[in-house]
C-alpha atoms as a PDB file:
ATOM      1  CA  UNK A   1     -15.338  14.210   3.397  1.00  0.00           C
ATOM      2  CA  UNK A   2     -15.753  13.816  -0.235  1.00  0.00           C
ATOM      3  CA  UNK A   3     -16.608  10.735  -1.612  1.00  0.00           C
ATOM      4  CA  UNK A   4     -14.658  10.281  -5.871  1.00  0.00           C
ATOM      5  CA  UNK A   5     -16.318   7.639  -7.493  1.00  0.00           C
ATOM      6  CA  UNK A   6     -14.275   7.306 -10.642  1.00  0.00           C
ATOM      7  CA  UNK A   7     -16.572   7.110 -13.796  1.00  0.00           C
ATOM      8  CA  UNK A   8     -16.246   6.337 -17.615  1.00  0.00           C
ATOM      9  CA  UNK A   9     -15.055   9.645 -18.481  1.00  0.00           C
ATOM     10  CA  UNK A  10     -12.180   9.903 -15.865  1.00  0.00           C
ATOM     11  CA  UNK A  11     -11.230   6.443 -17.364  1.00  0.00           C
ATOM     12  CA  UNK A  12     -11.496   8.509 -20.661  1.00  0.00           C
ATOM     13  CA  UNK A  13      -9.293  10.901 -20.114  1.00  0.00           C
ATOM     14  CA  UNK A  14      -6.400   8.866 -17.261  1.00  0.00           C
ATOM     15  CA  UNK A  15      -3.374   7.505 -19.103  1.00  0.00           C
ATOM     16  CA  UNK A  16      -2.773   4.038 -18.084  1.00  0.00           C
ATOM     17  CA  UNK A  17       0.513   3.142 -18.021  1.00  0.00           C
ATOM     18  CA  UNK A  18       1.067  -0.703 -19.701  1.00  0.00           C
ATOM     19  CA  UNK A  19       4.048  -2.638 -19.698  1.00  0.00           C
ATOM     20  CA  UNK A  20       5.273  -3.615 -23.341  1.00  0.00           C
ATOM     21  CA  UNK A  21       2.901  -6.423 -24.810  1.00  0.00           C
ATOM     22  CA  UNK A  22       2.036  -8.058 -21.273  1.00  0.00           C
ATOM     23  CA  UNK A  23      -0.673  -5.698 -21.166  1.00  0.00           C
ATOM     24  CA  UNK A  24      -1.036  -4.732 -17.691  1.00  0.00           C
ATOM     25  CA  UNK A  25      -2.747  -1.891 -16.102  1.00  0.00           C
ATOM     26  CA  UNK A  26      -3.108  -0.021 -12.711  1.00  0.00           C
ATOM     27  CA  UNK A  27      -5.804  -0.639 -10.173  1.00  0.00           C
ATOM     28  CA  UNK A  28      -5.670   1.608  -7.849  1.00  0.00           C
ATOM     29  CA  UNK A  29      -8.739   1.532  -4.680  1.00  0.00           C
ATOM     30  CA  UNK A  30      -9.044   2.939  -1.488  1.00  0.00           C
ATOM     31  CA  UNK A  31      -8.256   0.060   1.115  1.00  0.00           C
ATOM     32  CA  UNK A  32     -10.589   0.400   4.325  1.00  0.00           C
ATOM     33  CA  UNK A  33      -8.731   0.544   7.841  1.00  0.00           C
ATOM     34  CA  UNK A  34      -8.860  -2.305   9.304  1.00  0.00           C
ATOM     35  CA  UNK A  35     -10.243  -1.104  12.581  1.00  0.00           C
ATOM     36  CA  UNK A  36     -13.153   0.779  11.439  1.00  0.00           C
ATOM     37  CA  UNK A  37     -14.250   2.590  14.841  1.00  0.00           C
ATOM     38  CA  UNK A  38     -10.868   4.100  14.502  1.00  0.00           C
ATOM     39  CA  UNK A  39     -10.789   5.496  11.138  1.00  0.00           C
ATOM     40  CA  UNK A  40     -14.166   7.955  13.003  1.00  0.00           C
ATOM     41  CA  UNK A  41     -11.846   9.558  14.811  1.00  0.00           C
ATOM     42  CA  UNK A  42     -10.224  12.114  13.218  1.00  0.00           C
ATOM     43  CA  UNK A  43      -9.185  15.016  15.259  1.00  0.00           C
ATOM     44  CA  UNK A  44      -6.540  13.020  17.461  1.00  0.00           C
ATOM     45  CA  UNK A  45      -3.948  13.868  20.230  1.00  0.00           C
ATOM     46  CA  UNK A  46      -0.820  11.444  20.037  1.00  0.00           C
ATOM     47  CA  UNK A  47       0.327  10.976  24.067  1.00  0.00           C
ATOM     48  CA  UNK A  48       3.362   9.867  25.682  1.00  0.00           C
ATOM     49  CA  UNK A  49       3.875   6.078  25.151  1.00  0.00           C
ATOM     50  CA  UNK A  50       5.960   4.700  28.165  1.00  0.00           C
ATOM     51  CA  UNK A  51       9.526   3.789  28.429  1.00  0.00           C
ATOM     52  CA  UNK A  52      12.520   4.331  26.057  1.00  0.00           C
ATOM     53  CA  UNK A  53      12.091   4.888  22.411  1.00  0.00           C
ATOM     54  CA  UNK A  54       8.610   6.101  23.661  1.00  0.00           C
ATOM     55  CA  UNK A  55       9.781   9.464  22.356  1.00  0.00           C
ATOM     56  CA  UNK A  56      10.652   8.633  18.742  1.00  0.00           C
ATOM     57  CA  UNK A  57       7.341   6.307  18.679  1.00  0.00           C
ATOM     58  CA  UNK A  58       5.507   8.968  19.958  1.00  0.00           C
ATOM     59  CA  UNK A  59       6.715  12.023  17.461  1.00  0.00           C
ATOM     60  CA  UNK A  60       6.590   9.523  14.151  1.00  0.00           C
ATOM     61  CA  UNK A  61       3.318   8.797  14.786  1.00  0.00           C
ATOM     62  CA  UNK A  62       2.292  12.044  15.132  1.00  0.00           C
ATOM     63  CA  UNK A  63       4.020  12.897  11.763  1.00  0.00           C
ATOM     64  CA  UNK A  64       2.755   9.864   9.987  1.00  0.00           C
ATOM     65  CA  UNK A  65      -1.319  10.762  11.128  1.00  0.00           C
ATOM     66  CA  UNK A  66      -0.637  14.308  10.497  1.00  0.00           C
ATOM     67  CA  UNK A  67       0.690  13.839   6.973  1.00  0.00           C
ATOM     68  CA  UNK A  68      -2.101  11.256   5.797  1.00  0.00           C
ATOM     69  CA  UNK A  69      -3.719  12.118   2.842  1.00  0.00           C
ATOM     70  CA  UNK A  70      -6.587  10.825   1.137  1.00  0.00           C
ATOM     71  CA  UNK A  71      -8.305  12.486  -2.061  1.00  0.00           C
ATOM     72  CA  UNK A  72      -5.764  15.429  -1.722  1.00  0.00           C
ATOM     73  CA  UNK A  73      -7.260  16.067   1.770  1.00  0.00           C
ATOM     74  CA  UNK A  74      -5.437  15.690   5.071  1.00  0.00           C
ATOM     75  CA  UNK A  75      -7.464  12.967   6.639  1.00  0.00           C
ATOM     76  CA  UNK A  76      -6.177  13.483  10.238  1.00  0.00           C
ATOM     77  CA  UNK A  77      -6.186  16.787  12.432  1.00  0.00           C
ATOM     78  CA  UNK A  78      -3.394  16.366  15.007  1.00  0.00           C
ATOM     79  CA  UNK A  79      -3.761  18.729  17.742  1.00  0.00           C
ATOM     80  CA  UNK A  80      -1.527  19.667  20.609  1.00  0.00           C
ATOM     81  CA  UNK A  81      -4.754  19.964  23.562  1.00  0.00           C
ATOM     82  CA  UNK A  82      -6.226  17.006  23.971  1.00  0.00           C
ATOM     83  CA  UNK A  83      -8.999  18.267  25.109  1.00  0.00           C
ATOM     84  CA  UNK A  84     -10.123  19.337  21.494  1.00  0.00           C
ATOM     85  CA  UNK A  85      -9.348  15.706  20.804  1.00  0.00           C
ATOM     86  CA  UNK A  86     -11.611  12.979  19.092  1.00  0.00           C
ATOM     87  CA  UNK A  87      -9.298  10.207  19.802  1.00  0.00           C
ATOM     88  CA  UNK A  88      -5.782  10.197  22.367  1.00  0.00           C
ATOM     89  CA  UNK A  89      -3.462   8.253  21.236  1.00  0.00           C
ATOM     90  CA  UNK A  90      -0.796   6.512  23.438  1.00  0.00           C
ATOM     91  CA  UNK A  91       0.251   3.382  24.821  1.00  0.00           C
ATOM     92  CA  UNK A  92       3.909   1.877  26.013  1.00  0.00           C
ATOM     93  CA  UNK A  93       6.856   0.468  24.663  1.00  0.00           C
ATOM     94  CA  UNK A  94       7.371  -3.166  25.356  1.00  0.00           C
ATOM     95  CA  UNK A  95      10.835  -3.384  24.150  1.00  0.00           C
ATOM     96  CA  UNK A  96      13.817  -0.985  23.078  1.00  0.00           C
ATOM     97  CA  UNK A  97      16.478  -3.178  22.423  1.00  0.00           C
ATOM     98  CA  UNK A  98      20.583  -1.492  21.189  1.00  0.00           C
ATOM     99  CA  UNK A  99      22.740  -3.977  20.167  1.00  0.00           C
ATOM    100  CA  UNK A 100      26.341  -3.706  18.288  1.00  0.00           C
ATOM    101  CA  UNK A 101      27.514  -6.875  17.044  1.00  0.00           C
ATOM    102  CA  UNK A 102      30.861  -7.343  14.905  1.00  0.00           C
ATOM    103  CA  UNK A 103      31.221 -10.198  12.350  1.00  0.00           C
ATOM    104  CA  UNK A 104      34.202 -10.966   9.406  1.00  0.00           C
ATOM    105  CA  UNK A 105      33.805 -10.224   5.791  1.00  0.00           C
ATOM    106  CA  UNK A 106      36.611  -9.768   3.149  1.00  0.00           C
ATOM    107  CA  UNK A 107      37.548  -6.743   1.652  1.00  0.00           C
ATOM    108  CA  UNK A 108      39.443  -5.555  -1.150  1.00  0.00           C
ATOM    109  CA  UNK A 109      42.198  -2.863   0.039  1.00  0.00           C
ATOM    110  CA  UNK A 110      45.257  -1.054  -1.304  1.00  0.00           C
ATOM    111  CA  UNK A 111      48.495  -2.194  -0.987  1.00  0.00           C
ATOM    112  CA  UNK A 112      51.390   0.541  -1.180  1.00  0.00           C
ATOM    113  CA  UNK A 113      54.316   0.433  -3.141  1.00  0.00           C
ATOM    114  CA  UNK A 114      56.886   3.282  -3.444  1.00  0.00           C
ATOM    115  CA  UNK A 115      54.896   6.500  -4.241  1.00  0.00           C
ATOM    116  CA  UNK A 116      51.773   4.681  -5.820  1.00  0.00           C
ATOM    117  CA  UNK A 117      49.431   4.295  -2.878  1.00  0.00           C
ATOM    118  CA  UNK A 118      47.377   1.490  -4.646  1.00  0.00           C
ATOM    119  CA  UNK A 119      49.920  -0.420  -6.867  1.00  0.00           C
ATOM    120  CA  UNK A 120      47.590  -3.006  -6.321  1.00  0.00           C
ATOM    121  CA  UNK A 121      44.458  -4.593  -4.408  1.00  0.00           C
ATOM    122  CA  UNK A 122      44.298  -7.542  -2.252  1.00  0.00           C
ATOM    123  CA  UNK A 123      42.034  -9.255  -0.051  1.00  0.00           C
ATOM    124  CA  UNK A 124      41.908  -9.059   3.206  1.00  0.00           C
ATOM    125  CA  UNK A 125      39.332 -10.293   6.408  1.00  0.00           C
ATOM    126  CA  UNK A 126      38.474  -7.623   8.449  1.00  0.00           C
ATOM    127  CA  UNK A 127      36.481  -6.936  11.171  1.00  0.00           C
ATOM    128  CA  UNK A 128      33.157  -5.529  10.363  1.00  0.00           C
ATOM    129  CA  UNK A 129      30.288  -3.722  13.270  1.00  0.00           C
ATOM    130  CA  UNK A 130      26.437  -3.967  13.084  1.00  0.00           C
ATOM    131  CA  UNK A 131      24.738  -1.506  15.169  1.00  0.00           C
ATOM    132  CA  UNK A 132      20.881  -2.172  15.242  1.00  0.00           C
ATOM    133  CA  UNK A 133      17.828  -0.580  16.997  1.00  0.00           C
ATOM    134  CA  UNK A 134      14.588  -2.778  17.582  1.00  0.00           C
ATOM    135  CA  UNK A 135      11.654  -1.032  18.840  1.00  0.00           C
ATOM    136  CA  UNK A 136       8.484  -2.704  20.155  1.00  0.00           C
ATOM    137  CA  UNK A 137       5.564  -1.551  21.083  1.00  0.00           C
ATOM    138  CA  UNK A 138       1.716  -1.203  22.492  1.00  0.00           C
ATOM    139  CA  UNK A 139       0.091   1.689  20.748  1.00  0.00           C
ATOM    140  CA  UNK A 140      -3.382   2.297  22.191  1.00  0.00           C
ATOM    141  CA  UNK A 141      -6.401   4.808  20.371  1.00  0.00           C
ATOM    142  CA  UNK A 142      -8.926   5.915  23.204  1.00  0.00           C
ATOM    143  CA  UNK A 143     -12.169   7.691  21.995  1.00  0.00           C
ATOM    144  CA  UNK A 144     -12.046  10.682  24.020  1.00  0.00           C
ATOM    145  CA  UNK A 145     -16.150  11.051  23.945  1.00  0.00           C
ATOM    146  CA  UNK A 146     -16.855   7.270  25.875  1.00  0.00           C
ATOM    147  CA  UNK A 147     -13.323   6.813  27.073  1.00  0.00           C
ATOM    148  CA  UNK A 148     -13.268   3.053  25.716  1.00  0.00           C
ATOM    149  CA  UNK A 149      -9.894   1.897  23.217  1.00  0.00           C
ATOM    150  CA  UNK A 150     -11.163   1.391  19.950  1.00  0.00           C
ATOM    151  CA  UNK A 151      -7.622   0.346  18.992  1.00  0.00           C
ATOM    152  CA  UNK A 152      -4.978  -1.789  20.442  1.00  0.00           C
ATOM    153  CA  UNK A 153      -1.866  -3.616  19.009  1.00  0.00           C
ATOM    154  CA  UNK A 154       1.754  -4.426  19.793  1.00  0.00           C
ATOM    155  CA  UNK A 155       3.902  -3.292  16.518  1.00  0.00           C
ATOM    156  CA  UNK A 156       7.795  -3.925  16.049  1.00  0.00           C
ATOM    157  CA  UNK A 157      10.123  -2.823  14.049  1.00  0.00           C
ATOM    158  CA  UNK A 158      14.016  -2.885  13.473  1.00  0.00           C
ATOM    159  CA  UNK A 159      16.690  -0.094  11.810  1.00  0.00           C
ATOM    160  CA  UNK A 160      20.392  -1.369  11.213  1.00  0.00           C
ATOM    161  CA  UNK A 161      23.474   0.274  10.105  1.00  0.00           C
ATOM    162  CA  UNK A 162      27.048  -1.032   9.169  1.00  0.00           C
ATOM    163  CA  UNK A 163      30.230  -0.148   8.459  1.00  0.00           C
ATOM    164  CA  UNK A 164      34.112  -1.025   8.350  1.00  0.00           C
ATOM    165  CA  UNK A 165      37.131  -0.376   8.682  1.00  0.00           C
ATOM    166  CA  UNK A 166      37.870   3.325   6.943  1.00  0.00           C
ATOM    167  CA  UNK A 167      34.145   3.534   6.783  1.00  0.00           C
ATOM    168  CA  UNK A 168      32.048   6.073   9.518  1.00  0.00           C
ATOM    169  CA  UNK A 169      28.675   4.829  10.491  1.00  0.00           C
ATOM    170  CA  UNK A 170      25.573   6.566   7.902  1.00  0.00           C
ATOM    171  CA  UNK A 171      23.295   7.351  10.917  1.00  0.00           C
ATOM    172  CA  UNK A 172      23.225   7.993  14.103  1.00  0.00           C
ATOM    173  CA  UNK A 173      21.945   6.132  16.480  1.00  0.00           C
ATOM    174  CA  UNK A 174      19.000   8.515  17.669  1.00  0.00           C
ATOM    175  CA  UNK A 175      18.678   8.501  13.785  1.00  0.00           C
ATOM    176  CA  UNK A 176      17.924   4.348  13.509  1.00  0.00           C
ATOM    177  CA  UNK A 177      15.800   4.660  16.371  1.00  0.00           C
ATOM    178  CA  UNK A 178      13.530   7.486  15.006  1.00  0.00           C
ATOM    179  CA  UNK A 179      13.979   5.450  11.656  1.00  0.00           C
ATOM    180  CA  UNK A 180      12.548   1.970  13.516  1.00  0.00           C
ATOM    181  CA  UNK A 181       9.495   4.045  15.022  1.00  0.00           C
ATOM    182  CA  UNK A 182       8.503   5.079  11.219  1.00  0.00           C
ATOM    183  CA  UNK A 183       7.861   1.748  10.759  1.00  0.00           C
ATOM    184  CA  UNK A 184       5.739   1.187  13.641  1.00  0.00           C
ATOM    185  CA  UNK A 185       3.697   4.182  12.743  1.00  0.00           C
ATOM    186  CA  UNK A 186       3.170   2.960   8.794  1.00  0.00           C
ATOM    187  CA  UNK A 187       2.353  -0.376  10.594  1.00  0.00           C
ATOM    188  CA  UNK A 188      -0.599   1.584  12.834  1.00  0.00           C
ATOM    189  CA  UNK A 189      -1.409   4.102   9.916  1.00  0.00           C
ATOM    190  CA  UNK A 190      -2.729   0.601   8.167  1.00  0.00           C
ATOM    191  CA  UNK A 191      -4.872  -0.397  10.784  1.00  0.00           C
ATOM    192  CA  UNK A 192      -6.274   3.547  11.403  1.00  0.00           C
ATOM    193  CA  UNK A 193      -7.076   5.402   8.097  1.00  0.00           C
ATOM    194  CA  UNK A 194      -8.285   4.117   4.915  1.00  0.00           C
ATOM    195  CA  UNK A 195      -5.111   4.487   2.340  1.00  0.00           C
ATOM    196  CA  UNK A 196      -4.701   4.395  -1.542  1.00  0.00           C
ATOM    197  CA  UNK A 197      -3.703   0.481  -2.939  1.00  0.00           C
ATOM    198  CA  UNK A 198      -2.626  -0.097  -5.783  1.00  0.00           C
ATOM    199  CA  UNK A 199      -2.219  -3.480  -7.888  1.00  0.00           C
ATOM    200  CA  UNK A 200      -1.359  -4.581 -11.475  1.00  0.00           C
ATOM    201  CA  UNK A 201      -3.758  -6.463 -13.603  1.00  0.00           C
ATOM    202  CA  UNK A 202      -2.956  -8.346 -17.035  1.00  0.00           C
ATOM    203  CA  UNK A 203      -5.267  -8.533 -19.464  1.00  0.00           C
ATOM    204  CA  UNK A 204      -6.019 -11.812 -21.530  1.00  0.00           C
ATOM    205  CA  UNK A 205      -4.221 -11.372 -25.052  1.00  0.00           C
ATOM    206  CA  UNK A 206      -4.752 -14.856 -26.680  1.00  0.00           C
ATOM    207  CA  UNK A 207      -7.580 -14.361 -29.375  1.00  0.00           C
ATOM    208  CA  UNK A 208      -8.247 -18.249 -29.121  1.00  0.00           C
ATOM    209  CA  UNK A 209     -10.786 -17.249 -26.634  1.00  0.00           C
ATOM    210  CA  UNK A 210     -13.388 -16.160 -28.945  1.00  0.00           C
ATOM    211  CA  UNK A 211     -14.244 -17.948 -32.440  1.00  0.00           C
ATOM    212  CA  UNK A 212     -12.437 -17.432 -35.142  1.00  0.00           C
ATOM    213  CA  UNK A 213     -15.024 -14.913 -36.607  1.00  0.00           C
ATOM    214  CA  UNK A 214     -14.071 -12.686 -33.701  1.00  0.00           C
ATOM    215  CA  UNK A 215     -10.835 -13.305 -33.214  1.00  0.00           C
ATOM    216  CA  UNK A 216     -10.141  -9.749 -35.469  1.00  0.00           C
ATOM    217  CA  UNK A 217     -12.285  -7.870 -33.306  1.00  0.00           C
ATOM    218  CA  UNK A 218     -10.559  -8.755 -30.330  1.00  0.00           C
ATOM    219  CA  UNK A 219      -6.568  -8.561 -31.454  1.00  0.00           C
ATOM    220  CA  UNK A 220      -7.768  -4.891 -32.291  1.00  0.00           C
ATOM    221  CA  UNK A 221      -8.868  -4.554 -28.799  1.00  0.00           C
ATOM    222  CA  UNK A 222      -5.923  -6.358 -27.286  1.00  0.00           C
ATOM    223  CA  UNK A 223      -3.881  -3.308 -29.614  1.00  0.00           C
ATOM    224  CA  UNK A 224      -5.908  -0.576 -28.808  1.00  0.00           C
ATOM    225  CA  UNK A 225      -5.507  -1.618 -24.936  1.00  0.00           C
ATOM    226  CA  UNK A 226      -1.435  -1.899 -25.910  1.00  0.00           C
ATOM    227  CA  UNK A 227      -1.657   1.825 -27.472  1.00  0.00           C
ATOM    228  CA  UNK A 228      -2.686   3.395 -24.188  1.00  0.00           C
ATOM    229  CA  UNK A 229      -6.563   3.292 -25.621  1.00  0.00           C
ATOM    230  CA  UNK A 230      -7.948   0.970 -22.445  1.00  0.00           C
ATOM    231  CA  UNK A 231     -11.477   2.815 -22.791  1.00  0.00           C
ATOM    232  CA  UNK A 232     -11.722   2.389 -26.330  1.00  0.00           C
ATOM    233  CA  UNK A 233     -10.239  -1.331 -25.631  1.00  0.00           C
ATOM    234  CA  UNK A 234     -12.790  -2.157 -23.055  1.00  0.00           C
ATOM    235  CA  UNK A 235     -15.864  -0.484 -25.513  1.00  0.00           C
ATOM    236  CA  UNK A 236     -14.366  -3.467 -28.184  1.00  0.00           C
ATOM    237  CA  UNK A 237     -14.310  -6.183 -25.866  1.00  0.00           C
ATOM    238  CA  UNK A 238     -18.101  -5.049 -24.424  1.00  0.00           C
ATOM    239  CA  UNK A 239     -19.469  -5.402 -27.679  1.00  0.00           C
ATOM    240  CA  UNK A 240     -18.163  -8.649 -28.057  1.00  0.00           C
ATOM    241  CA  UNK A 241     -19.697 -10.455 -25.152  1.00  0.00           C
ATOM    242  CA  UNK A 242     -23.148 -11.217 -26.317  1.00  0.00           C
ATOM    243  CA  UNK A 243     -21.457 -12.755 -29.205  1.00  0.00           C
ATOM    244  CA  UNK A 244     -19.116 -14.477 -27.043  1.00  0.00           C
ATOM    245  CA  UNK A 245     -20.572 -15.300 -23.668  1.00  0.00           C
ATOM    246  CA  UNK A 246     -18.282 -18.003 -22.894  1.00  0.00           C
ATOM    247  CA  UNK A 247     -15.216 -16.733 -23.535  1.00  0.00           C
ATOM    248  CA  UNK A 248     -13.583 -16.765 -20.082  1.00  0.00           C
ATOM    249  CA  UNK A 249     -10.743 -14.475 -21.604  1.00  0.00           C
ATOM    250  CA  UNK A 250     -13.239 -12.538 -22.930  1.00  0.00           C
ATOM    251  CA  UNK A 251     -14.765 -12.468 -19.250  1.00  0.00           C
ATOM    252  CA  UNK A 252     -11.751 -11.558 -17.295  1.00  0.00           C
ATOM    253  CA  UNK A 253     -11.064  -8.733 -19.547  1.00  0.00           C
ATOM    254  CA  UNK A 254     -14.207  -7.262 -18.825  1.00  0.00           C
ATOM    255  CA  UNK A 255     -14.002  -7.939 -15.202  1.00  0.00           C
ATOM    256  CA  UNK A 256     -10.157  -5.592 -15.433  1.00  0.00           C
ATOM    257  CA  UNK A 257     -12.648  -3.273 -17.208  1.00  0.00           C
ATOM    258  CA  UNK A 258     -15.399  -2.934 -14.607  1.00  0.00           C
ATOM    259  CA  UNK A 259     -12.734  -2.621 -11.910  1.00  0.00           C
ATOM    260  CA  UNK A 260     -11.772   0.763 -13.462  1.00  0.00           C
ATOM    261  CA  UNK A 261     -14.243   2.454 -13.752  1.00  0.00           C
ATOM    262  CA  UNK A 262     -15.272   0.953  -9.949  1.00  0.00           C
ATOM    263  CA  UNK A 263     -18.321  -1.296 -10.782  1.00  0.00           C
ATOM    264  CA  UNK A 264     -16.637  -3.905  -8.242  1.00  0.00           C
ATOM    265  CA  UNK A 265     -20.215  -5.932  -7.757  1.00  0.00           C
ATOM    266  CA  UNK A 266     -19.984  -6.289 -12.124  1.00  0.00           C
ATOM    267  CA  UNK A 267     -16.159  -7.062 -12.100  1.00  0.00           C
ATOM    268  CA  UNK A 268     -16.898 -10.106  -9.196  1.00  0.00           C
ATOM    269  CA  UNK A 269     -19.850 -11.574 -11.141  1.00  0.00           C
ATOM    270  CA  UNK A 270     -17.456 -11.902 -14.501  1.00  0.00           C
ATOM    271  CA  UNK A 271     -14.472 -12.991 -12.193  1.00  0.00           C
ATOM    272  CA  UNK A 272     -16.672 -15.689 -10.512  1.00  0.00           C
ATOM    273  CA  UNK A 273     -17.724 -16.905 -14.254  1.00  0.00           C
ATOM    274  CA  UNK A 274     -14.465 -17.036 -15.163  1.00  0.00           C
ATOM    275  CA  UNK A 275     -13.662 -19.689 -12.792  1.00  0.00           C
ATOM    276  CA  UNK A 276     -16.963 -21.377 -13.712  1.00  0.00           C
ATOM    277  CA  UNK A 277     -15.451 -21.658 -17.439  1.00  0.00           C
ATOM    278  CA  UNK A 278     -11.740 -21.994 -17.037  1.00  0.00           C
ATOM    279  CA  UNK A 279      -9.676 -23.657 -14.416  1.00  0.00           C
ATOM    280  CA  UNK A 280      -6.645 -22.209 -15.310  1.00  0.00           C
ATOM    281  CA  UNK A 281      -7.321 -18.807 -15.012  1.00  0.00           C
ATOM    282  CA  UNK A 282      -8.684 -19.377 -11.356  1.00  0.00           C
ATOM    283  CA  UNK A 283      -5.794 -17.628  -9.935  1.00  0.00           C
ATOM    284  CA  UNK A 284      -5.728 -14.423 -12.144  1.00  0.00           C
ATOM    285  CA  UNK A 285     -10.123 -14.405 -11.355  1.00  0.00           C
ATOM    286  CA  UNK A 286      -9.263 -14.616  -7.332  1.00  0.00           C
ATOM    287  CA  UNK A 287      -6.778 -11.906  -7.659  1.00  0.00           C
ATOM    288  CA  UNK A 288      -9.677  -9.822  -8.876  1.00  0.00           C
ATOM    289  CA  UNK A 289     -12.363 -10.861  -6.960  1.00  0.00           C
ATOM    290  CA  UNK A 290     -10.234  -9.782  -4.015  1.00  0.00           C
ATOM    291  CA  UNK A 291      -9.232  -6.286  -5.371  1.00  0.00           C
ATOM    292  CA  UNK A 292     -13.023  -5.843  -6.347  1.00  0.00           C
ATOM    293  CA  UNK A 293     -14.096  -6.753  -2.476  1.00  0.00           C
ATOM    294  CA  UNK A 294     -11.041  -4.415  -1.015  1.00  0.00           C
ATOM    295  CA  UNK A 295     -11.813  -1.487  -3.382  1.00  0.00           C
ATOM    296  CA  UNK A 296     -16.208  -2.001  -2.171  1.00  0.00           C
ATOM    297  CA  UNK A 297     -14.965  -2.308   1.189  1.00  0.00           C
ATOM    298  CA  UNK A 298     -13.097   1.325   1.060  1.00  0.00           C
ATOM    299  CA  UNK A 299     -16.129   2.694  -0.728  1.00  0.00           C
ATOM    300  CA  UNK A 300     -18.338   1.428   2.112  1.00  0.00           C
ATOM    301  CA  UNK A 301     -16.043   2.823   4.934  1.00  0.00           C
ATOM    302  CA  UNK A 302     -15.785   6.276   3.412  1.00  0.00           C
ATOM    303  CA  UNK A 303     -19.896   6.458   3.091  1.00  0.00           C
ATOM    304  CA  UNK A 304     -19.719   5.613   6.666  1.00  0.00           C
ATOM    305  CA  UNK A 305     -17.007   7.949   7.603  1.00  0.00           C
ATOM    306  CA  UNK A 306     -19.248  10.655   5.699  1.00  0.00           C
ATOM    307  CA  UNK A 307     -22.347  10.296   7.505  1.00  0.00           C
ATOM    308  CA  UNK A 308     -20.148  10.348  11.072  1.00  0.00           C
ATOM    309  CA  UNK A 309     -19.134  13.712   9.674  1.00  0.00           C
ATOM    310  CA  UNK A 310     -22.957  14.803   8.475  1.00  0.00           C
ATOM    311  CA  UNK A 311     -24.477  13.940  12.102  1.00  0.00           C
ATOM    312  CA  UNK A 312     -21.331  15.482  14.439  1.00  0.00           C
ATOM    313  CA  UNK A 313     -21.951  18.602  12.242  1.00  0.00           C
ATOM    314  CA  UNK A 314     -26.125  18.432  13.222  1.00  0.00           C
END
């Protein structure tokens, strides 16, 4: 699997979308799986999963690791033998629960008169139905090589539809139920496969940060950065930091900076001296410090999903 380290000249050339003067940008970073042993095993069979709804859990989880993609590339190979299978998926279903309920609400309806067949609207109670669908269930991952479950977690998840009277129900019910077991396999997809993430960060905009010497130096980086120009904001507010070492606005700026172009171990040393300088900023610094440690964590999960690939290959 290849391994995209972004670098100063994708940051170059990637147009950053920012929201008016709040200044915000995208950080996007591969999240790890957050069961590592399963994320190895990529050529998977998805198996019955007992009971009802066991079906619909069953065929939107197939469709869900099937579809995955990760830099472009599928990152699952679903397969219909399971004995070409790294991992078998399967499991049971702990609860498939159908319930219609009916309840009162007011609504506005057409009152006749002569040959106008809405002189005029009035409102009325009427009696309303709620159909729902709520799926639960155990979804197991067994490597197929040592025949131990690498994976194991109960998942639940609920589809609704309602309607009254002169209204027809949206979906069917075979429809909410296959819509409830999509969310149980986004739920397992989470836990599986490393996934793109994406957050918003804001940069600092107040040049009372600096001294008043730099204080033009850094409104033309805050505008360059509000232009679309991040890389060329980021260049302005790197030469500024010897001059200003502890400017904590100064500092979280650069940590934003580091984060795109992935130097996550540079970003968490300026976050971590942010809070050292200012307080109040503590919260913006953690928020960073944890995208910086979720985007290192995918890094490291990928190199180790690589070198499971290199030594099945030898």
């Amino acid at each position: 699997m290849r391994i995209i380290r972004q670098s100063r000249a994708w940051l170059a050339g990637l147009a950053i979308a920012l929201t008016g003067c709040a200044t915000t940008v995208p950080v996007s970073v591969v999240a790890p799986a957050r069961f590592p042993e399963a994320s190895l095993l990529r050529v998977v069979y998805v198996g019955d999963l007992r009971g009802r709804g066991g079906n619909a859990v069953r065929d939107a989880l197939e469709t869900a690791l099937g579809r995955h993609t990760l830099d472009g590339q599928r990152f699952f190979t679903v397969v219909r033998d399971r004995r070409r299978a790294d991992g078998h998926y399967g499991g049971r279903m702990i609860d498939d629960r159908r319930q219609e309920e009916y309840y009162q609400t007011t609504q506005s309806v057409c009152v006749r008169s002569g040959d106008d067949r809405c002189a005029s609207r009035v409102n009325r109670q009427v009696t309303c139905t709620r159909y729902y669908v709520d799926l639960a269930a155990q979804v197991d991952l067994i490597d197929a090589r040592t025949g131990q479950i690498v994976y194991s977690r109960d998942h639940r998840n609920r589809a609704q539809d309602s309607w009254c009277p002169g209204q027809a129900a949206s979906r069917s019910y075979d429809q909410l139920e296959f819509q409830a077991a999509e969310g149980i396999a986004a739920a397992v997809l989470l836990d599986v496969a490393p996934h793109n993430q994406q957050f918003r960060a804001a940069f600092f905009t107040n040049s009372d940060t600096v001294s008043e010497a730099n204080r033009p130096a850094f409104e033309y980086a805050t505008e360059l950065a509000q232009n679309d120009a991040v890389y060329d904001a980021c260049q302005e507010w790197g030469a500024l930091e010897a001059l200003e070492p502890n400017s904590a606005g100064l500092l979280l700026n650069l940590g934003i900076c580091s984060e795109l172009v992935s130097d996550t171990s540079a970003a968490e040393n300026y976050y971590y001296r942010v809070m050292e300088l200012d307080p109040s900023l503590n919260n913006r610094a953690q928020q960073g410090i944890r995208r910086a440690r979720i985007a290192a964590a995918g890094v490291d999960q990928l190199a180790d999903i690589a070198d499971a690939e290199r030594e099945a290959w030898d």
